[in-house]
Protein backbone atom coordinates (compact mmCIF):
# COMPACT_ATOMS: atom_id res chain seq x y z
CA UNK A 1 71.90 17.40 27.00
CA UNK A 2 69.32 15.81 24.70
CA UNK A 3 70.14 16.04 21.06
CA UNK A 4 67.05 14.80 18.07
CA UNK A 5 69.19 14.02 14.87
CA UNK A 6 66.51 14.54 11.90
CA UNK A 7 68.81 13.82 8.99
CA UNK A 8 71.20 10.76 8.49
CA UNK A 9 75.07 12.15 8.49
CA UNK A 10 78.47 10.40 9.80
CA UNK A 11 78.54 8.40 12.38
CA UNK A 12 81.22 9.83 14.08
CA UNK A 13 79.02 12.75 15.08
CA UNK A 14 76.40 10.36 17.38
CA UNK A 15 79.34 8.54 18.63
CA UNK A 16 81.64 12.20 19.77
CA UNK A 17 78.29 13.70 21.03
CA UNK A 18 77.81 10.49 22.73
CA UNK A 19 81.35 10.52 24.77
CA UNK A 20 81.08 13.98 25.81
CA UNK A 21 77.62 12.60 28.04
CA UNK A 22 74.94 13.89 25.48
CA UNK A 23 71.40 11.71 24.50
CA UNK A 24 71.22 11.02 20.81
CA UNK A 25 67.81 10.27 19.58
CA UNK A 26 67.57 9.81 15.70
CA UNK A 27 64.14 10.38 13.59
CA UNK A 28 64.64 10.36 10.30
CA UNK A 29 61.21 9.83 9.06
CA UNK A 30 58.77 12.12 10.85
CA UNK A 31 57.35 14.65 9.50
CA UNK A 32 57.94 18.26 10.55
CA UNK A 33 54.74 18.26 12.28
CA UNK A 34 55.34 15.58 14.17
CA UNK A 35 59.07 16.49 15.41
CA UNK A 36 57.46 19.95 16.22
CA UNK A 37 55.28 18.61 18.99
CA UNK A 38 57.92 16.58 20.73
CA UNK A 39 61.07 19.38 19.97
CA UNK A 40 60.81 20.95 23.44
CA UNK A 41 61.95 17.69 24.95
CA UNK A 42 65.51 18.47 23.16
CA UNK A 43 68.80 20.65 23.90
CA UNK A 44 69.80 20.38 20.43
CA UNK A 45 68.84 19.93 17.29
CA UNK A 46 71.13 18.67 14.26
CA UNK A 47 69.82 18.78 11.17
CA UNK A 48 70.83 18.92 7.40
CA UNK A 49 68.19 20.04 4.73
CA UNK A 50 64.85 17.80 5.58
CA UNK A 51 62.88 20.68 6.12
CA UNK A 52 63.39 24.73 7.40
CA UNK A 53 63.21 25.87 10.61
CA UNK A 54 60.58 28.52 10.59
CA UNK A 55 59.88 30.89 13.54
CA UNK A 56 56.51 28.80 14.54
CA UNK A 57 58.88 25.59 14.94
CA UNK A 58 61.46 27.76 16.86
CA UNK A 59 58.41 28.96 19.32
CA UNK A 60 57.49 25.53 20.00
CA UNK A 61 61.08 25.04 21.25
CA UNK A 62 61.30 25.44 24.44
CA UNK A 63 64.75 24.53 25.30
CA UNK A 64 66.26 24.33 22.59
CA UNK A 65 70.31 25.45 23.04
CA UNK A 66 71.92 25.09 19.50
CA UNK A 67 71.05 23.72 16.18
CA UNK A 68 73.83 22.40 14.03
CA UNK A 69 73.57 22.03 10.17
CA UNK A 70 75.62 20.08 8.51
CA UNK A 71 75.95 22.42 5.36
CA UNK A 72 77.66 25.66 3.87
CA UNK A 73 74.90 27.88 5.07
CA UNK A 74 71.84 28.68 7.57
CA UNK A 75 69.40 29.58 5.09
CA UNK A 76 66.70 26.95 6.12
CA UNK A 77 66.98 28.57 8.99
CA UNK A 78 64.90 31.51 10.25
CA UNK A 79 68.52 33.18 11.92
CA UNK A 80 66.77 36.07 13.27
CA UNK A 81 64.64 34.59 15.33
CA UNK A 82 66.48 31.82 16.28
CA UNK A 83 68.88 34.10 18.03
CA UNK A 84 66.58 36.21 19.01
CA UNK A 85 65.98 33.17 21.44
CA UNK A 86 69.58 32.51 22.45
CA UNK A 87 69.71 29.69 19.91
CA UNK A 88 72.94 28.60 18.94
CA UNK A 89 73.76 28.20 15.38
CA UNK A 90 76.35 26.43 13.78
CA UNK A 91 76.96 25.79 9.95
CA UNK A 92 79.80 23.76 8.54
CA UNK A 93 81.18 25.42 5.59
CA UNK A 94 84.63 24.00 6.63
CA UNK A 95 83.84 20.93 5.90
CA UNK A 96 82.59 20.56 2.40
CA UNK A 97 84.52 23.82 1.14
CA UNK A 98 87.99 21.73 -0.35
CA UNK A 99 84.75 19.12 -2.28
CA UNK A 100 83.46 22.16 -3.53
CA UNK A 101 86.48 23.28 -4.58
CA UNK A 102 87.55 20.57 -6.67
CA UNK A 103 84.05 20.15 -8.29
CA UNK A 104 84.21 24.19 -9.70
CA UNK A 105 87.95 23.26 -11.29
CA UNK A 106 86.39 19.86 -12.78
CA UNK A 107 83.28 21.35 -14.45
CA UNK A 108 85.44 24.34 -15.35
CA UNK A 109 87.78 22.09 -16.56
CA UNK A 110 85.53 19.83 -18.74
CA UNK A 111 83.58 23.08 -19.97
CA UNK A 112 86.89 23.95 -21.64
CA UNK A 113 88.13 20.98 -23.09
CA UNK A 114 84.29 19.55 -24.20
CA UNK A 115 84.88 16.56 -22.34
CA UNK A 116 80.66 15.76 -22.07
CA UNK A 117 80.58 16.95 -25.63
CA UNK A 118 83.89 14.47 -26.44
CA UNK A 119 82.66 11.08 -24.48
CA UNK A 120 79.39 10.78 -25.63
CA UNK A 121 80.37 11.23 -29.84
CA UNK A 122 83.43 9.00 -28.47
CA UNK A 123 80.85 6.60 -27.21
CA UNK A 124 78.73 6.85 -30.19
CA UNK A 125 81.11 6.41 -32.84
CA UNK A 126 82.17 9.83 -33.89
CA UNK A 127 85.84 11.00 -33.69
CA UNK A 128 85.95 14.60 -34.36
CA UNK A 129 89.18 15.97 -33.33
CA UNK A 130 88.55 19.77 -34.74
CA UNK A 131 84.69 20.07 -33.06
CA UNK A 132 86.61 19.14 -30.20
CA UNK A 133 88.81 21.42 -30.13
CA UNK A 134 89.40 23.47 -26.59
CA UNK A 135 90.57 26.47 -24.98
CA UNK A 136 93.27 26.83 -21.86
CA UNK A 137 92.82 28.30 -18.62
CA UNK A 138 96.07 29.97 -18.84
CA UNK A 139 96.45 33.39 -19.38
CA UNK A 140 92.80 33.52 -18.21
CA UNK A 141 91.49 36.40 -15.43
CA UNK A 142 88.98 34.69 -13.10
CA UNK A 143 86.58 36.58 -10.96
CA UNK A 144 84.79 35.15 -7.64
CA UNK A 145 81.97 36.74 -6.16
CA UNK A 146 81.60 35.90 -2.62
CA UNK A 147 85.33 35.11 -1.17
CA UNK A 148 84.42 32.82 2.06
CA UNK A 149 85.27 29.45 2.36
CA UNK A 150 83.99 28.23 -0.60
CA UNK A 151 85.49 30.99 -2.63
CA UNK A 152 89.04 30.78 -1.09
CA UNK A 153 89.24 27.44 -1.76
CA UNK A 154 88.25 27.33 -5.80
CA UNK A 155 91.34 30.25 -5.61
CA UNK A 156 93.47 27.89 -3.81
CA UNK A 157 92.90 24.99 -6.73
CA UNK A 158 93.71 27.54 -9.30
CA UNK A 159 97.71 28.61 -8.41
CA UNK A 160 99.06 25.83 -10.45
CA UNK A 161 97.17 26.72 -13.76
CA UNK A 162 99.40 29.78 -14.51
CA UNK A 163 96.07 32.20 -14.83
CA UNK A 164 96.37 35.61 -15.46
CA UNK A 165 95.18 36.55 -11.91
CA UNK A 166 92.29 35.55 -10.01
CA UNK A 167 90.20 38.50 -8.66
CA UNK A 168 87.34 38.22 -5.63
CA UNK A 169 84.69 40.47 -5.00
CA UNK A 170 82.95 40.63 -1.68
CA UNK A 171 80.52 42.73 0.53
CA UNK A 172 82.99 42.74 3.22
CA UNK A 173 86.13 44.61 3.02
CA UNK A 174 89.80 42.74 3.28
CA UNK A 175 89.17 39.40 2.73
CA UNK A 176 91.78 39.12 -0.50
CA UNK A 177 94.92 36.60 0.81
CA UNK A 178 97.96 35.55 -1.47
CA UNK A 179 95.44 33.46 -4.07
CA UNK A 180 93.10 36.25 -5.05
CA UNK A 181 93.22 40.30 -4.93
CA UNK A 182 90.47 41.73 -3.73
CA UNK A 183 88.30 44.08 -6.13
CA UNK A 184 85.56 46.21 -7.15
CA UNK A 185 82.68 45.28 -8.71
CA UNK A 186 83.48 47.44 -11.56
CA UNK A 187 86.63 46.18 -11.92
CA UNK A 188 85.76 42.49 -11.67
CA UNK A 189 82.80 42.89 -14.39
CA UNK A 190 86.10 44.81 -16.47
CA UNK A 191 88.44 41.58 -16.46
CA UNK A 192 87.17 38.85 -15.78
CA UNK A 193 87.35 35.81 -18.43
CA UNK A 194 85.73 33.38 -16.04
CA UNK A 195 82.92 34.29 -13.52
CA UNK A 196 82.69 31.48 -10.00
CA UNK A 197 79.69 32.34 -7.84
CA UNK A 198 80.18 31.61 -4.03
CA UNK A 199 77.90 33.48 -2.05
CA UNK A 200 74.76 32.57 0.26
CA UNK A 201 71.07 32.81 -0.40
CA UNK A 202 70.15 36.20 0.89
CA UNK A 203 67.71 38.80 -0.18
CA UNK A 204 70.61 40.43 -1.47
CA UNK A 205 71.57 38.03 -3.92
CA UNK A 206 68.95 35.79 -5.01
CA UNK A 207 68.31 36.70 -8.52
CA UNK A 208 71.66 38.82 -8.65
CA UNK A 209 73.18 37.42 -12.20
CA UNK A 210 70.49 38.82 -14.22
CA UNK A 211 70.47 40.23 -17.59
CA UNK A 212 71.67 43.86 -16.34
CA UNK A 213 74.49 42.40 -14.34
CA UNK A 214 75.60 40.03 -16.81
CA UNK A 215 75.53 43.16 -19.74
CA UNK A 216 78.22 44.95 -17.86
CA UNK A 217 81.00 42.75 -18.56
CA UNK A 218 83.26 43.75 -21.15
CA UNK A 219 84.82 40.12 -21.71
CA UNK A 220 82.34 37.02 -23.04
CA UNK A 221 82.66 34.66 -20.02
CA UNK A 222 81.87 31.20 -18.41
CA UNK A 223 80.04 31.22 -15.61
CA UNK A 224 80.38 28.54 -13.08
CA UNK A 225 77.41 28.31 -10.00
CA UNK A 226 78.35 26.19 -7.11
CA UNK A 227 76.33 28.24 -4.46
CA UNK A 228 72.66 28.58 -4.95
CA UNK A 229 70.23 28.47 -7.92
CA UNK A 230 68.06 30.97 -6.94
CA UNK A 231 70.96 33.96 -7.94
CA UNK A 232 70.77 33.12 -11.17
CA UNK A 233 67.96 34.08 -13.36
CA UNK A 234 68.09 31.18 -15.91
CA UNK A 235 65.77 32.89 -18.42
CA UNK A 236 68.95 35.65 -18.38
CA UNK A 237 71.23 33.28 -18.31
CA UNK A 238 69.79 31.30 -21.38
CA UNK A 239 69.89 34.74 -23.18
CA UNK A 240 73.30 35.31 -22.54
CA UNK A 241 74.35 31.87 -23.66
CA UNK A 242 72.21 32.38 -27.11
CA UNK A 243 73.98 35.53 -27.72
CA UNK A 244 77.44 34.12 -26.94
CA UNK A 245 77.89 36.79 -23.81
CA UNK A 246 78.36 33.72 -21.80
CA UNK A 247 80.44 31.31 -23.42
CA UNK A 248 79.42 28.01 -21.08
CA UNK A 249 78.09 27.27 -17.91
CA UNK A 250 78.82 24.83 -15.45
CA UNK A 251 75.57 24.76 -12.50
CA UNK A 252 75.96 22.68 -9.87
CA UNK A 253 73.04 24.17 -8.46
CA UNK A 254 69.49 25.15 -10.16
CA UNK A 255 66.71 27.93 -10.12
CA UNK A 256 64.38 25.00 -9.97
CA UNK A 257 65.96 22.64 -7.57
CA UNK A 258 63.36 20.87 -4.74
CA UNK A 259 62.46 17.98 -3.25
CA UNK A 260 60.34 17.36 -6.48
CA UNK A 261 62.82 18.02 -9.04
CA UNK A 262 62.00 14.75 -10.72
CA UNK A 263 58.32 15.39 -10.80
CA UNK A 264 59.21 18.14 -13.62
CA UNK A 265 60.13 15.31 -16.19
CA UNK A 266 57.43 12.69 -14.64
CA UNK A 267 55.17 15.71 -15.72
CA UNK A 268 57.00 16.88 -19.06
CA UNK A 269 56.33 20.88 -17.65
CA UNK A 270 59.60 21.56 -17.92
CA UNK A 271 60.68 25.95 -18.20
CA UNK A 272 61.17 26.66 -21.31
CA UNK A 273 64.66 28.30 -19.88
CA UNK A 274 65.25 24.81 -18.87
CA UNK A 275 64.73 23.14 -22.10
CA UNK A 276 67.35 24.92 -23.40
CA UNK A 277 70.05 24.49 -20.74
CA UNK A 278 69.80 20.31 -20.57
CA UNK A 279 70.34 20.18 -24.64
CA UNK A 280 72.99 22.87 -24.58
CA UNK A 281 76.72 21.40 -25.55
CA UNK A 282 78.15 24.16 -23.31
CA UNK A 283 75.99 23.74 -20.39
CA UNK A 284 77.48 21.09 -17.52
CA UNK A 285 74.48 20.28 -14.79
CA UNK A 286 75.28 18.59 -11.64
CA UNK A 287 72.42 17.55 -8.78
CA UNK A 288 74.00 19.93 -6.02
CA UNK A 289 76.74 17.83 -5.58
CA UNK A 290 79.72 20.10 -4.98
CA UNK A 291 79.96 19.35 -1.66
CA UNK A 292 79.06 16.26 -1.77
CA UNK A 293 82.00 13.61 -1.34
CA UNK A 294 82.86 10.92 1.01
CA UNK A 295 85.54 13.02 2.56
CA UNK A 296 83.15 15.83 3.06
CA UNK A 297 80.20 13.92 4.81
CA UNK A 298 82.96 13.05 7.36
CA UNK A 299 84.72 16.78 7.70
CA UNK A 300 80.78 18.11 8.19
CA UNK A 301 80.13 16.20 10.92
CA UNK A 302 83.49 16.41 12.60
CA UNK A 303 83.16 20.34 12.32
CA UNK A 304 79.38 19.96 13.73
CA UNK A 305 81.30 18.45 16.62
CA UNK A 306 84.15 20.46 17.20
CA UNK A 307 81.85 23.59 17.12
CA UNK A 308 78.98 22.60 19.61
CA UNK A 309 82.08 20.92 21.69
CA UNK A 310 83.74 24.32 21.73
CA UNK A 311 80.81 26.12 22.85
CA UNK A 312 79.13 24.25 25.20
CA UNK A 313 81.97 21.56 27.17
């Protein structure tokens, strides 16, 4: 089989593909119009986040077997119709899910103790001890919506912290294990201290933490966004933050997050909403990075692998 890599990843995935007697061909600079007219020369298609795979790119696909994504999700992807075509998918959230793991406890972590807040008046020549002051994780309830891999894994990082419990809410029924029980929404919005978001774009949840689902918790909580930016309303969220509702905020991931992210502050037409969160004290930002670790970039790839390997040798 003939396989068109469109995004750079680990080596090791050209070189497995290549032992099991598949053609790698590598284009990472065409543009999307371009690798449309010669995709129905390919068996496979592996691709990260360069552009989305819309159902007029999928028609011009002749024979196309499988795409493989070297991500947590499929939502460049147009699924439907994809499969609709006997297109195999494959995602990779085992790969990055321990990186994105870590990176939730760290910003969590940090939001608690004020370490941003700390460094830079350290760095500057302040010592305040008292404004520095921080709070413990112990004794704390924390609630996970979405309790996949990436949200069994932040659960896993948390059993040596001596928390209260850690709850998990999710659309699908038994998926609480020994690190989290599973609950209600109505009882998660009831207890939880600290809110981590782990769920996929869908229609379903993009814009879900809004202003009427943040008002029906009974705690003040942090809020901690490793998934997607576009569940969080950030106007809401801003609100909440001013009115002390939501304590801190760690985003690894942002409303406004594209290819031309940058261009906002080349242009100085930055959301008002935005303003607000990169001069907040209690507001950590990170470039979507959660995943993103030198352990991971090898684990995606070697699950890209084991998956197409599995389903097609």
């Amino acid at each position: 089989m003939k396989i068109l890599h469109v995004d750079r990843n680990h080596p090791l995935i050209i070189e497995q593909f290549a032992e099991l007697g598949f053609q790698n061909d590598v284009d990472y600079t065409s543009s999307k119009q371009e690798i449309e007219e010669k995709i129905s020369a390919y068996d496979g298609l592996i691709i990260r986040s360069r552009f989305s795979i819309d159902s007029e790119f999928l028609n011009k696909a002749d024979n196309l077997k499988f795409i493989g994504r070297l991500g947590a999700g499929l939502e460049n992807i147009d699924v439907r119709h994809a499969e609709a075509n006997g297109i195999f998918l494959a995602a990779a959230p085992e790969g990055n899910r321990n990186a994105v793991g870590e990176h939730a406890v760290g910003m969590l972590l940090t939001l608690f103790n004020k370490l941003n807040k700390a460094d830079r008046e350290v760095r500057s020549g302040k010592w305040d001890r008292e404004g520095n002051r921080g709070v413990e994780l112990e004794g704390k309830t924390v609630g996970i919506i979405g309790y996949g891999n990436m949200g069994k894994a932040f659960a896993k990082k948390l059993r040596g912290f001596d928390v209260d419990q850690v709850i998990c809410y999710d659309i699908k029924g038994g998926v609480g294990d020994e690190n989290a029980r599973q609950v209600g929404i109505m009882e998660l919005q009831n207890r939880t201290d600290v809110l981590s978001l782990h769920i996929p774009q869908t229609d379903s949840t993009i814009d879900m933490i809004n202003s009427e689902f943040i008002s029906k918790f009974q705690n003040p909580l942090w809020l901690l966004n490793t998934a997607r930016g576009k569940c969080v309303v950030t106007e809401d969220l801003v609100a909440a933050l001013k009115s002390g509702k939501i304590l801190g905020a760690g985003l690894d991931v942002l409303e406004y997050e594209k290819s031309s992210f940058e261009n906002m502050f080349a242009d100085r037409k930055l959301p008002e909403a935005f303003e607000y969160l990169i001069k907040a004290e209690n507001v950590i930002l990170s470039p979507h990075v959660a995943g993103w670790t030198l352990e991971s970039l090898e684990k995606l790839a070697q699950t890209i692998v084991d998956k197409i390997k599995a389903e097609f040798c």
